[in-house]
Protein backbone atom coordinates (compact mmCIF):
# COMPACT_ATOMS: atom_id res chain seq x y z
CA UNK A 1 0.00 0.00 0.00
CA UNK A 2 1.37 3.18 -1.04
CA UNK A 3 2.29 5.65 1.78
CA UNK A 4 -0.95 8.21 0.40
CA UNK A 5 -3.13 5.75 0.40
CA UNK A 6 -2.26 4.73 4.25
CA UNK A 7 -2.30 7.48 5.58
CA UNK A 8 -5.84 8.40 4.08
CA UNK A 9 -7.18 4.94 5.12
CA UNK A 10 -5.37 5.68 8.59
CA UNK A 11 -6.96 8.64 9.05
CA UNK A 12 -10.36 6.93 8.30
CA UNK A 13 -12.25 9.47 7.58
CA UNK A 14 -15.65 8.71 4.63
CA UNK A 15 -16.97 11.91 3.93
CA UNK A 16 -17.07 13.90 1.42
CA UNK A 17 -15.40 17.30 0.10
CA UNK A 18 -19.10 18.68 0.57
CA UNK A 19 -19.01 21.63 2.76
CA UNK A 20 -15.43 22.04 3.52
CA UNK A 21 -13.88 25.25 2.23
CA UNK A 22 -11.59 25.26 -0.41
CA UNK A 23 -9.74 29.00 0.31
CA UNK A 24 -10.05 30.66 3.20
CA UNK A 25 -7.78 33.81 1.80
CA UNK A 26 -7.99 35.89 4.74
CA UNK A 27 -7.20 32.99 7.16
CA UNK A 28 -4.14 31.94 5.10
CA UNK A 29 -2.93 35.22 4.77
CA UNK A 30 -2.97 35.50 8.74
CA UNK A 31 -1.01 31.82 8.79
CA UNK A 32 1.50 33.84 6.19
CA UNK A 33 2.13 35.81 9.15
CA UNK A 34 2.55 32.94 12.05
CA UNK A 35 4.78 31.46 9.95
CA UNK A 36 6.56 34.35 9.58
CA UNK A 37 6.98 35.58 13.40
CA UNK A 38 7.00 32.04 14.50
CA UNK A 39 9.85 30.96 12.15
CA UNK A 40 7.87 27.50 11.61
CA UNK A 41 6.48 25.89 8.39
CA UNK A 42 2.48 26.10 8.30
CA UNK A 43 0.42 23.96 6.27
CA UNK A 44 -2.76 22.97 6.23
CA UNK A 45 -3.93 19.01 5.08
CA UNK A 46 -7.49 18.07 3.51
CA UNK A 47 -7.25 14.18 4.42
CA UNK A 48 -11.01 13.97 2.86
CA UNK A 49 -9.60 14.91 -0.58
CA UNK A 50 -5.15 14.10 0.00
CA UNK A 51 -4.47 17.76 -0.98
CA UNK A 52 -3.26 20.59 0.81
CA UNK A 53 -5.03 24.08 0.83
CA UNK A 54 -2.85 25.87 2.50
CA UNK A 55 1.39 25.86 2.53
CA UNK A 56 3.68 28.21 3.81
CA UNK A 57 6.46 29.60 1.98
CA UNK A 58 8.68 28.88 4.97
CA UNK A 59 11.71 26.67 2.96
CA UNK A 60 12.46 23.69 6.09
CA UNK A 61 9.10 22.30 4.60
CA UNK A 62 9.20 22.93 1.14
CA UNK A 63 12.42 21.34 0.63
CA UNK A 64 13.91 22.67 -2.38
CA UNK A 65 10.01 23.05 -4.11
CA UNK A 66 7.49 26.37 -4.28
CA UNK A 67 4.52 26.10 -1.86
CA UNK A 68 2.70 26.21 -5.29
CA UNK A 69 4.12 22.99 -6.72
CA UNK A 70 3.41 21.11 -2.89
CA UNK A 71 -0.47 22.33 -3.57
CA UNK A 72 -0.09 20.69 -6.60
CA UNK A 73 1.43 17.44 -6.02
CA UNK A 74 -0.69 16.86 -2.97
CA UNK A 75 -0.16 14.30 -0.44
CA UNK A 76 2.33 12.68 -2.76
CA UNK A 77 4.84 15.24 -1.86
CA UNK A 78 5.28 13.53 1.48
CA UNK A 79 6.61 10.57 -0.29
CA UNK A 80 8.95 12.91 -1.97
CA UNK A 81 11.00 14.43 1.04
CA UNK A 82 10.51 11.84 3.85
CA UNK A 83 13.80 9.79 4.06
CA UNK A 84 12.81 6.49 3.01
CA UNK A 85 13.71 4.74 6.07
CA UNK A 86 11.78 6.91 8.03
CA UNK A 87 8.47 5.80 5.87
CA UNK A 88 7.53 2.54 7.96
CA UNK A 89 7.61 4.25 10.71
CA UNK A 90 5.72 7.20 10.32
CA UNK A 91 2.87 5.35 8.78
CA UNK A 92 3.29 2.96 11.88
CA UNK A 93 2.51 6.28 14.08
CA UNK A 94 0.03 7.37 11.61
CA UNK A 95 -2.31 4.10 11.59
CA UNK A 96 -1.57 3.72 15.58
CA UNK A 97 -2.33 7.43 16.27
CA UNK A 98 -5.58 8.00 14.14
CA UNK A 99 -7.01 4.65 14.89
CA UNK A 100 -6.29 5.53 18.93
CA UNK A 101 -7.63 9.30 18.00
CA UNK A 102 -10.79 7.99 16.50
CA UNK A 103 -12.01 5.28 18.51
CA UNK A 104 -10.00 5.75 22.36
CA UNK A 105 -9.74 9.52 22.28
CA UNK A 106 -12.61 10.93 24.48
CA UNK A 107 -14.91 12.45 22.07
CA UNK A 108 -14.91 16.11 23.57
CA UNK A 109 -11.33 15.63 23.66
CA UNK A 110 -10.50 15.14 19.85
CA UNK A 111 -10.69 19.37 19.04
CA UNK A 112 -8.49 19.83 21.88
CA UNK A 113 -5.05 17.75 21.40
CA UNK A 114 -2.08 17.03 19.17
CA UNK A 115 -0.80 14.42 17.30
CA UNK A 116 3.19 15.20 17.05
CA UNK A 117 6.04 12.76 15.84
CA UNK A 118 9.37 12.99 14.69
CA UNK A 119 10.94 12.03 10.88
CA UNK A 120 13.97 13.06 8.76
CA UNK A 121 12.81 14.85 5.73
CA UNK A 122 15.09 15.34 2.36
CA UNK A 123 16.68 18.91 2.38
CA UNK A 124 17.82 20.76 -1.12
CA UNK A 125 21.37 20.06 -0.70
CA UNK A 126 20.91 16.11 -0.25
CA UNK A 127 21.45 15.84 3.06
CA UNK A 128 18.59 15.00 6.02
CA UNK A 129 17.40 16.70 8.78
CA UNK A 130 15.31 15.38 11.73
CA UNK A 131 12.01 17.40 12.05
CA UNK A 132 9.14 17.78 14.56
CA UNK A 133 5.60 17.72 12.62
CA UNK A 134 3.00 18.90 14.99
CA UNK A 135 -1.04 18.40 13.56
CA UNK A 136 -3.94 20.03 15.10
CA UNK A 137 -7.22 18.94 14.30
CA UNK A 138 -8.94 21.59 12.66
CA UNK A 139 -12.48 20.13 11.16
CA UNK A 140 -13.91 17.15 12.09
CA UNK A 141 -16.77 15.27 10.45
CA UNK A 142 -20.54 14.98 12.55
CA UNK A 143 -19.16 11.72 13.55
CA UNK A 144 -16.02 13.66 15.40
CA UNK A 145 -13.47 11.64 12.25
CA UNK A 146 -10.26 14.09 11.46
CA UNK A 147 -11.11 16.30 8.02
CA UNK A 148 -8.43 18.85 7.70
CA UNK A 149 -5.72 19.50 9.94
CA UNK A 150 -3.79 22.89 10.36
CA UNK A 151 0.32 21.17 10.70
CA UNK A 152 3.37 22.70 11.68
CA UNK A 153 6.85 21.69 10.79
CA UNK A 154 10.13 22.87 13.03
CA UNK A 155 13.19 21.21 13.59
CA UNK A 156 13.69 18.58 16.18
CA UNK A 157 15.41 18.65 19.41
CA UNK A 158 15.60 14.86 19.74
CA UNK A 159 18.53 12.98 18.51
CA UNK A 160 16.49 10.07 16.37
CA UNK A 161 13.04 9.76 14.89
CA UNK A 162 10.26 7.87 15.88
CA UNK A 163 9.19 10.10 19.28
CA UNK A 164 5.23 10.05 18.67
CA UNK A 165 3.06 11.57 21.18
CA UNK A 166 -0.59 12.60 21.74
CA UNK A 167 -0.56 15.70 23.51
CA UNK A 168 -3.34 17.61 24.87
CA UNK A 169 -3.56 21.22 24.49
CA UNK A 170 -5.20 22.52 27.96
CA UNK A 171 -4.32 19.66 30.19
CA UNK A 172 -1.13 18.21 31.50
CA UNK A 173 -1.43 14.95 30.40
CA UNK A 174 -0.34 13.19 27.20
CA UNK A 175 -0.28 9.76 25.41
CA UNK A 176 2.93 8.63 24.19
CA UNK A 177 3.76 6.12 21.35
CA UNK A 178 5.31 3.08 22.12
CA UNK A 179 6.97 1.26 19.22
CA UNK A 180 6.90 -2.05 20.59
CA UNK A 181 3.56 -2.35 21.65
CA UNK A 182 2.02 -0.18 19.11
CA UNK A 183 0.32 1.94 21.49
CA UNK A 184 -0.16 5.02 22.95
CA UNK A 185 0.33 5.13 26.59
CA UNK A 186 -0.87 7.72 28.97
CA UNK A 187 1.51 9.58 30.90
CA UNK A 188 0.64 12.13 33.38
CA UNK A 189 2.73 15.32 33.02
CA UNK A 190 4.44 16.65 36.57
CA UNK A 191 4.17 20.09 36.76
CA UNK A 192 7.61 22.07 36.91
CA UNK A 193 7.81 24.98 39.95
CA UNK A 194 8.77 28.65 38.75
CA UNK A 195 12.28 28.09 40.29
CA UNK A 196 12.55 24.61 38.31
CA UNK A 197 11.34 26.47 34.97
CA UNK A 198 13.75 29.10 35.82
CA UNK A 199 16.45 26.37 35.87
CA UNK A 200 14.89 24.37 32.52
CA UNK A 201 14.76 27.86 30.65
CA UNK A 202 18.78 28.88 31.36
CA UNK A 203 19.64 25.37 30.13
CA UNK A 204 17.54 25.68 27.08
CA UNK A 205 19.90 28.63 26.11
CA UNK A 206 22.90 26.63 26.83
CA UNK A 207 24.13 27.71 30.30
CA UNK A 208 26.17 25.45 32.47
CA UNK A 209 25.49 25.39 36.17
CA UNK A 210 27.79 27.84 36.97
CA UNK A 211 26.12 30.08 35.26
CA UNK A 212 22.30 29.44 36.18
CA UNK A 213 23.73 29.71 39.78
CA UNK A 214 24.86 33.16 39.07
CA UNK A 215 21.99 34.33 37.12
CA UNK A 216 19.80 33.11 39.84
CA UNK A 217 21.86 34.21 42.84
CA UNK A 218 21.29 30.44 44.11
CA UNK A 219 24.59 28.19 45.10
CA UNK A 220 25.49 25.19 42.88
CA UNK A 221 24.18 22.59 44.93
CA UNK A 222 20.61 23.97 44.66
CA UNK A 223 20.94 24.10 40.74
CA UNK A 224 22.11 20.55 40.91
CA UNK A 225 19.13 19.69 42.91
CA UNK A 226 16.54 21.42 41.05
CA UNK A 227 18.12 19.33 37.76
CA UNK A 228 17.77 16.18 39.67
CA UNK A 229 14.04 17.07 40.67
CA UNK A 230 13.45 17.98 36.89
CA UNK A 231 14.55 14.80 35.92
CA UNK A 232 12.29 12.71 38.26
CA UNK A 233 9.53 14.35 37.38
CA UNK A 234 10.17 14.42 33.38
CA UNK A 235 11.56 11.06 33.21
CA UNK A 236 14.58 11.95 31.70
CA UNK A 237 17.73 11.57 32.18
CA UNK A 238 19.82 14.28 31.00
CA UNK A 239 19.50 17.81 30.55
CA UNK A 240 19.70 17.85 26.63
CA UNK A 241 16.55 15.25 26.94
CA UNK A 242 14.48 17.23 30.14
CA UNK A 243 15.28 20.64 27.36
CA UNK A 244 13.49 18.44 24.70
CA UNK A 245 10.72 17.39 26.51
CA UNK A 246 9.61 20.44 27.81
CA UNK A 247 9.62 22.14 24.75
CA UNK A 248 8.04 19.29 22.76
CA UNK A 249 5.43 19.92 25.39
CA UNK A 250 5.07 23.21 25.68
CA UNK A 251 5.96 23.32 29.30
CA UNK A 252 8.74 26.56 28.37
């Protein structure tokens, strides 16, 4: 089965392009911007009809091609710039995420979450570079099945593809892909305290402990200690990984 046609079938939704807008000018030209100040590429997927209406002109996306010749070329562009040995496993998270988002996902819940994952797409020059594609639902069907998406593309913190999560938007909880298995587990997400934040945010910017201990007037052994609680409560087990996680889940 070709990649296209899985991820349609994965997505599962039957209806129709009845009723769902085409262009939206004045809403695109307010993603131009986002995409602009944000520094992120924007697109926007019709999984009724495997087209996009909307892509930004951002290049990390676009790889080498005009946002006008990804319209055109649809969801077959995806086949295009995702490294092939990345392609299993994306359409692994795909089936496993939109089969857990339609039938396990609360139903109130399903305008209100994230599906994000991690793959190496093709760049101009040849080479590959590990992304972070995060999709928001943005129509769903009477029956609450995923019709267009609005999709954002930066580039990753983590060191390999294949990190999957669901994550919800308000509350602190996600669902996290598990390879193995094939399913998404729940995790509850430990809140951080202002001083641990503090500690997460200096690190983030690449300062050592010395420096966070200065910055924050606090002695060494407290900035070790604050790491250490971080840690516990993120599961990690390094800083590069707690920096990663927290932005992946918008906890900076």
């Amino acid at each position: 089965m070709s990649f296209v046609k899985h991820l349609i079938d994965s997505v599962g939704s039957a209806v129709t392009a009845e009723g769902i807008p085409v262009e939206m000018p004045d809403s695109f030209k307010l993603l131009d911007v986002f995409s602009t100040l944000m520094n992120q590429s924007i697109y926007v997927a019709d999984f009724s009809r495997g087209k996009f209406l909307y892509v930004s002109d951002h290049p990390l996306f676009l790889c080498g091609f005009t946002a006008g010749e990804v319209k055109q070329m649809g969801f077959s562009f995806y086949e295009k710039i995702i490294a092939p040995e990345d392609i299993p496993l994306v359409m692994n998270v795909n089936e496993n995420g939109f089969r857990f988002f339609n039938t396990k996902h609360s139903l109130n819940c399903r305008d209100d979450c994230f599906l994000s994952v991690d793959f190496r797409i093709k760049q101009e020059d040849g080479g590959l570079m590990l992304v972070t594609q995060r999709l928001v639902p943005l129509v769903l069907s009477d029956d609450n099945k995923l019709i267009s998406a609005l999709c954002f593309v930066v580039p990753s913190y983590s060191s390999c593809p294949g990190n999957a999560v669901i994550q919800s938007l308000s509350e602190p909880y996600q669902y996290r892909f598990n390879p193995f298995t094939r399913r998404f587990d729940f995790r509850n997400q430990h809140q951080l305290s202002k001083r641990e934040k503090e500690v997460l945010s200096l690190c983030a910017k690449g300062c050592g402990n010395q420096e966070i201990s200065k910055v924050l007037n606090i002695a060494l052994s407290t900035v070790k200690h604050h790491k250490q609680n971080i840690f516990q409560k993120l599961g990690v087990t390094s800083t590069s990984e707690a920096v990663y996680y927290a932005i992946r889940n918008r906890m900076l």
